[in-house]
C-alpha atoms as a PDB file:
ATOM      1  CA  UNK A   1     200.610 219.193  67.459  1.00  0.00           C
ATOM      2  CA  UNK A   2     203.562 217.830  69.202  1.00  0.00           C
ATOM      3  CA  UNK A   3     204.869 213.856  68.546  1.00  0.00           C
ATOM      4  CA  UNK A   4     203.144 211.872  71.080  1.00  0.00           C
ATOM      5  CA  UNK A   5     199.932 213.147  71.374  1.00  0.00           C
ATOM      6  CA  UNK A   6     196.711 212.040  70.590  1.00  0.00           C
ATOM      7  CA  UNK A   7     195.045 213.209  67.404  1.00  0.00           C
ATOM      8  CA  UNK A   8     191.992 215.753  68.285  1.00  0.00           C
ATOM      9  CA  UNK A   9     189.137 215.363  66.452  1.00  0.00           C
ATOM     10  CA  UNK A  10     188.080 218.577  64.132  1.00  0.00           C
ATOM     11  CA  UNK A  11     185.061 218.461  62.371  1.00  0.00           C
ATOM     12  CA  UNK A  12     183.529 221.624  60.579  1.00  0.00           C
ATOM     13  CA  UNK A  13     180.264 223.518  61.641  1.00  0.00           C
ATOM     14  CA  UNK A  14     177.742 226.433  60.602  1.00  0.00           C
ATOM     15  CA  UNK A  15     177.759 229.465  63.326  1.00  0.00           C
ATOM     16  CA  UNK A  16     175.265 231.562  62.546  1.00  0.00           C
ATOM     17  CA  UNK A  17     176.529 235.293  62.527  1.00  0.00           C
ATOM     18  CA  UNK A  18     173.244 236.625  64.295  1.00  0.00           C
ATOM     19  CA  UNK A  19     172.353 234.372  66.874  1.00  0.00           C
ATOM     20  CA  UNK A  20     175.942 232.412  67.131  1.00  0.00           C
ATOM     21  CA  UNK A  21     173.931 228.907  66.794  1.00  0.00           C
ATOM     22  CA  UNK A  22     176.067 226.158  65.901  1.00  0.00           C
ATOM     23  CA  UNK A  23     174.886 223.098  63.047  1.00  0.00           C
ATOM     24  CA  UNK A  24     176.578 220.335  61.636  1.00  0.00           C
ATOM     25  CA  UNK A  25     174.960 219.176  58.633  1.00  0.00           C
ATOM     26  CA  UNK A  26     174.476 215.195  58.862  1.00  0.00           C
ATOM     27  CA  UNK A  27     172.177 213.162  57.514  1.00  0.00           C
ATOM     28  CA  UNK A  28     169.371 212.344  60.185  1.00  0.00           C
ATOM     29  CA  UNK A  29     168.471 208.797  60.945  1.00  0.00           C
ATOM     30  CA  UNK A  30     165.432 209.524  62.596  1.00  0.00           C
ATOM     31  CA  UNK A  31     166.398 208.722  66.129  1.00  0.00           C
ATOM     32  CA  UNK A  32     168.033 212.546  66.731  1.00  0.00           C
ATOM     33  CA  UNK A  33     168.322 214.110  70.327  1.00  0.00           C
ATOM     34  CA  UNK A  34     169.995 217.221  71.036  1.00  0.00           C
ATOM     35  CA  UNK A  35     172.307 217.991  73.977  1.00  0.00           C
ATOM     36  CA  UNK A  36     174.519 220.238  75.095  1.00  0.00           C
ATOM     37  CA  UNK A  37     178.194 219.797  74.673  1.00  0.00           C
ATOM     38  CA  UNK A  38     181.128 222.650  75.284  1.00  0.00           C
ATOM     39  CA  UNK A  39     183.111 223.928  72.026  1.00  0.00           C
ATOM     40  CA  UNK A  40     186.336 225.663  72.035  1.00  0.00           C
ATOM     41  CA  UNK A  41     187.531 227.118  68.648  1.00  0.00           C
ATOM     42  CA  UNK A  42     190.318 225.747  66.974  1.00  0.00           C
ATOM     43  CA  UNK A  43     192.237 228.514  67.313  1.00  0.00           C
ATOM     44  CA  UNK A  44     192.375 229.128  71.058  1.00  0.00           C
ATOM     45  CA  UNK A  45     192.633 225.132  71.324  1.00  0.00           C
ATOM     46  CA  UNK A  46     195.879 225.621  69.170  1.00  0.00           C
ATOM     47  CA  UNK A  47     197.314 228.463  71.233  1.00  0.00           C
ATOM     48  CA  UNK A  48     196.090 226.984  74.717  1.00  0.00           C
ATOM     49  CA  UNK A  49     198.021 224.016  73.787  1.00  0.00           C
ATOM     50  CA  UNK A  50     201.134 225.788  72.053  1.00  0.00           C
ATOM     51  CA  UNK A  51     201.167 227.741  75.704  1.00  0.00           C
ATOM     52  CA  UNK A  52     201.150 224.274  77.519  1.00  0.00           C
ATOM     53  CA  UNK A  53     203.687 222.780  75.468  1.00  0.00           C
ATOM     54  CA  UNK A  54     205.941 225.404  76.171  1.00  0.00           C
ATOM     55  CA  UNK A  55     205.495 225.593  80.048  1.00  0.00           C
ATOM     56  CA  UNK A  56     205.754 221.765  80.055  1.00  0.00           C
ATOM     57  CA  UNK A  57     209.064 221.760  78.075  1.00  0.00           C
ATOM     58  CA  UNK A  58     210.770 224.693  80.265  1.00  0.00           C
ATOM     59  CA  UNK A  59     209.514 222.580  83.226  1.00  0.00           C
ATOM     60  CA  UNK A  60     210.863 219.655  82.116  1.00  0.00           C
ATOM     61  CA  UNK A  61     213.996 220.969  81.481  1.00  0.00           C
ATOM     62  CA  UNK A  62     213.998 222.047  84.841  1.00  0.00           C
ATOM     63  CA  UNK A  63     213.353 218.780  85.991  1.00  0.00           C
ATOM     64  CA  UNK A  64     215.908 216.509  84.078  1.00  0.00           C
ATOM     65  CA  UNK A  65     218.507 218.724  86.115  1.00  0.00           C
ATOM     66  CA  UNK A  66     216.984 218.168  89.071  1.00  0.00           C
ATOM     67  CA  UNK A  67     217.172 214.475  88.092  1.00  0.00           C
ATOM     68  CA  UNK A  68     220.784 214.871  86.725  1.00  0.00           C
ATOM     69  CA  UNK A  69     222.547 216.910  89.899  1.00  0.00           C
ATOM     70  CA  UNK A  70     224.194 215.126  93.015  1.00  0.00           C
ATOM     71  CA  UNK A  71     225.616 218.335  95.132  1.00  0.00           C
ATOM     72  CA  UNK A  72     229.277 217.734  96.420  1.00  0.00           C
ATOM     73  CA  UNK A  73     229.653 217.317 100.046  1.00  0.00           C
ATOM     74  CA  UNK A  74     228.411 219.683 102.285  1.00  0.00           C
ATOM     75  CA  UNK A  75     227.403 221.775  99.084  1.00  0.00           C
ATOM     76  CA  UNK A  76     223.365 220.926  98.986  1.00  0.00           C
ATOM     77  CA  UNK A  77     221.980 224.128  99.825  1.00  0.00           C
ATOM     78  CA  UNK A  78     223.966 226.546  97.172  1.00  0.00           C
ATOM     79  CA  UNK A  79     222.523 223.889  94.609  1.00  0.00           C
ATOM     80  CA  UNK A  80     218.962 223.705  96.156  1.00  0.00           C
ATOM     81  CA  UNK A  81     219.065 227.701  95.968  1.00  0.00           C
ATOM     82  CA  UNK A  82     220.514 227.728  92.618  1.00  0.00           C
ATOM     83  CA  UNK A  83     217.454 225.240  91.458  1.00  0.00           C
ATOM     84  CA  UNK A  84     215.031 227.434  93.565  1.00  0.00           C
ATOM     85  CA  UNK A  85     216.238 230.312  91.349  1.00  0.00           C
ATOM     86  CA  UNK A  86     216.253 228.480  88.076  1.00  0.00           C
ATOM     87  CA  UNK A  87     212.694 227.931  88.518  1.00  0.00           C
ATOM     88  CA  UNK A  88     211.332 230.869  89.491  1.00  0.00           C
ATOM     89  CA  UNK A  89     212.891 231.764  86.575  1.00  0.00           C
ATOM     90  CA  UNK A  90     210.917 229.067  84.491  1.00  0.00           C
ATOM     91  CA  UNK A  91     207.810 230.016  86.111  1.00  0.00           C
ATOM     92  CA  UNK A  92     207.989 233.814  85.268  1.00  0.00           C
ATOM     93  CA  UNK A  93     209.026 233.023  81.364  1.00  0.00           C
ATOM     94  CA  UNK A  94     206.874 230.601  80.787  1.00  0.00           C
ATOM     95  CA  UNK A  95     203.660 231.644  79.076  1.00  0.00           C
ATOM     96  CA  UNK A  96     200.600 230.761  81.225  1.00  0.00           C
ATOM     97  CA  UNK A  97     198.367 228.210  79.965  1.00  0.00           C
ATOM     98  CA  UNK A  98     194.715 229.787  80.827  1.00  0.00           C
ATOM     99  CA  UNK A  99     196.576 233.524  79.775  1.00  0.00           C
ATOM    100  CA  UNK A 100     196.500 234.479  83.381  1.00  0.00           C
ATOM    101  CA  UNK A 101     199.903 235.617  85.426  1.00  0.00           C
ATOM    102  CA  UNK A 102     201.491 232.610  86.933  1.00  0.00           C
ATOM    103  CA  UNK A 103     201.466 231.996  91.142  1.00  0.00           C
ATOM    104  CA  UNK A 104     204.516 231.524  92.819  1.00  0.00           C
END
């Protein structure tokens, strides 16, 4: 996980390989309830966020050149294309976070 960010918390479960019930053995203190909560494996957390953290930087970059560009005089539109350009170009190579093809 990248500096900066928040520690997720992992804990370890049972699936069951028939049914694909999930368990986490605990000891019970006799006031249990159950309730429905949403899971994501590890692994796809991992690459979801790897995929963010990549579109993020390559945006970013983007960004801080935005940031860092004053256009000479009378010269604003060749750099607003040129930044137009740059990123559609960071929006095609960057991998999409939910795996699906990125709008433009």
């Amino acid at each position: 996980m990248a500096a900066g960010n928040e520690a997720v918390e992992r804990v370890t479960v049972w699936e069951c390989i028939g049914c694909g019930k999930i368990e986490m053995l605990r000891p019970c203190i006799g006031v249990c309830k159950d309730y429905k909560v949403d899971l994501v494996y590890a692994g796809q957390h991992d690459a979801a966020l790897a995929r963010a953290e990549a579109r993020a930087a390559a945006l970013e970059r983007l960004v801080r050149r935005l940031a860092g560009i004053t256009p000479r005089a009378g010269q604003w539109e060749p750099s607003y294309r040129a930044l137009q350009a740059e990123a559609r170009q960071a929006l095609r190579s960057a991998p999409p976070i939910t795996g699906s093809a990125p709008k433009e």
